[in-house]
Protein backbone atom coordinates (compact mmCIF):
# COMPACT_ATOMS: atom_id res chain seq x y z
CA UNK A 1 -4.03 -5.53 -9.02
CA UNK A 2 -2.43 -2.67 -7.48
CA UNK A 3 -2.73 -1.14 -3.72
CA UNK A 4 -4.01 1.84 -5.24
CA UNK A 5 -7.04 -0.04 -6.43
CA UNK A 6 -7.91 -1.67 -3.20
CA UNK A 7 -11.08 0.03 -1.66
CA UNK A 8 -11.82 1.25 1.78
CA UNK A 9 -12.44 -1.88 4.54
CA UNK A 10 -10.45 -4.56 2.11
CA UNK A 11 -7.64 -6.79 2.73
CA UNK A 12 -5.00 -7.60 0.53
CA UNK A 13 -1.12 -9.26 0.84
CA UNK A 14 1.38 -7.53 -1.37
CA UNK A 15 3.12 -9.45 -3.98
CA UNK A 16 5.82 -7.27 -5.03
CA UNK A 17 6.89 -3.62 -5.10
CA UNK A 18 7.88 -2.08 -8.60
CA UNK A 19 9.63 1.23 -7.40
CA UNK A 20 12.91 1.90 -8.00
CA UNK A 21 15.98 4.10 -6.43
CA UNK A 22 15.16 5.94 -3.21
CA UNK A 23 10.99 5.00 -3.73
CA UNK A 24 11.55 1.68 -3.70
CA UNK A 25 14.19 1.69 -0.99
CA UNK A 26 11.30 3.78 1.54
CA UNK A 27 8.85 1.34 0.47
CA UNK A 28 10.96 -1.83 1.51
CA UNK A 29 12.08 0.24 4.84
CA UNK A 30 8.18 0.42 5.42
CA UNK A 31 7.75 -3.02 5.22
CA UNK A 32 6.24 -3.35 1.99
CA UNK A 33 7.37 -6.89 1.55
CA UNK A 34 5.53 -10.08 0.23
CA UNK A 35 3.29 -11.95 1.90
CA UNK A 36 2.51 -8.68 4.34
CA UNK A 37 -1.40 -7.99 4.98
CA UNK A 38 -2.32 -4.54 4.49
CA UNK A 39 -6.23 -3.23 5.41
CA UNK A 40 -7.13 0.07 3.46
CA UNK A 41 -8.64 2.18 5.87
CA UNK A 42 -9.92 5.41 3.82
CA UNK A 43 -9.58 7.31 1.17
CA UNK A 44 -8.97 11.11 1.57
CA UNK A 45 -11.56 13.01 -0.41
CA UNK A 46 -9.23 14.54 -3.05
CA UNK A 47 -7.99 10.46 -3.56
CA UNK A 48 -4.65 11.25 -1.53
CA UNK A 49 -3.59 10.14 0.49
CA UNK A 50 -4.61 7.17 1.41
CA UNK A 51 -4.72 5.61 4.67
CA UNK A 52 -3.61 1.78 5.36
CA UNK A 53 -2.93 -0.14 8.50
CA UNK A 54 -0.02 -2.79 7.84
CA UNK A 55 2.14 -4.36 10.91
CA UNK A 56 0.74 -2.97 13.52
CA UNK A 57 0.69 1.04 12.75
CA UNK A 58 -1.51 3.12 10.69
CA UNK A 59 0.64 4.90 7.36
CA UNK A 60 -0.44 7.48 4.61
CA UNK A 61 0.70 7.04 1.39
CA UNK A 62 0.73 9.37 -1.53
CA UNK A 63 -1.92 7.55 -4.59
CA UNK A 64 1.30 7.61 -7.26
CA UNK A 65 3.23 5.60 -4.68
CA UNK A 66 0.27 2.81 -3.96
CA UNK A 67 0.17 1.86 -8.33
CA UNK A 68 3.87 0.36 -7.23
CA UNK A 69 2.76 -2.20 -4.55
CA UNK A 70 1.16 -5.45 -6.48
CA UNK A 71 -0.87 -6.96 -4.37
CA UNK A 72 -3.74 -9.94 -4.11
CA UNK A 73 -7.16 -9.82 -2.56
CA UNK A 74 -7.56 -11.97 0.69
């Protein structure tokens, strides 16, 4: 499953991030690691972005850059 398919109020960890280049490098810089909990918080209402809380802070990521992050359910 993919971050991108996580709704509003879930938790998930991430398993791995699939981005390449200078995505993949951001994504890694934002902590996108494995094993890291991540709690959707809301959707915007055009889809993007969408808004997470991971490691303490609150980030808004575009909806093409969440179908990178694998993640798992908790």
């Amino acid at each position: 499953m993919t971050l991108d398919e996580v709704k509003p109020g879930q938790e998930c960890s991430v398993v791995d991030v699939h981005a390449e280049g200078a995505l993949g490098q951001r994504m890694l810089d934002m902590g996108f690691v494995p094993e890291v909990r991540i709690k959707v918080i809301r959707n915007a209402p055009l889809v993007d972005p969408i808004e997470i809380f991971m490691k303490g802070y609150f980030l808004s990521l575009r909806h093409a850059e969440t179908k990178a992050v694998e993640v798992v359910l908790l």
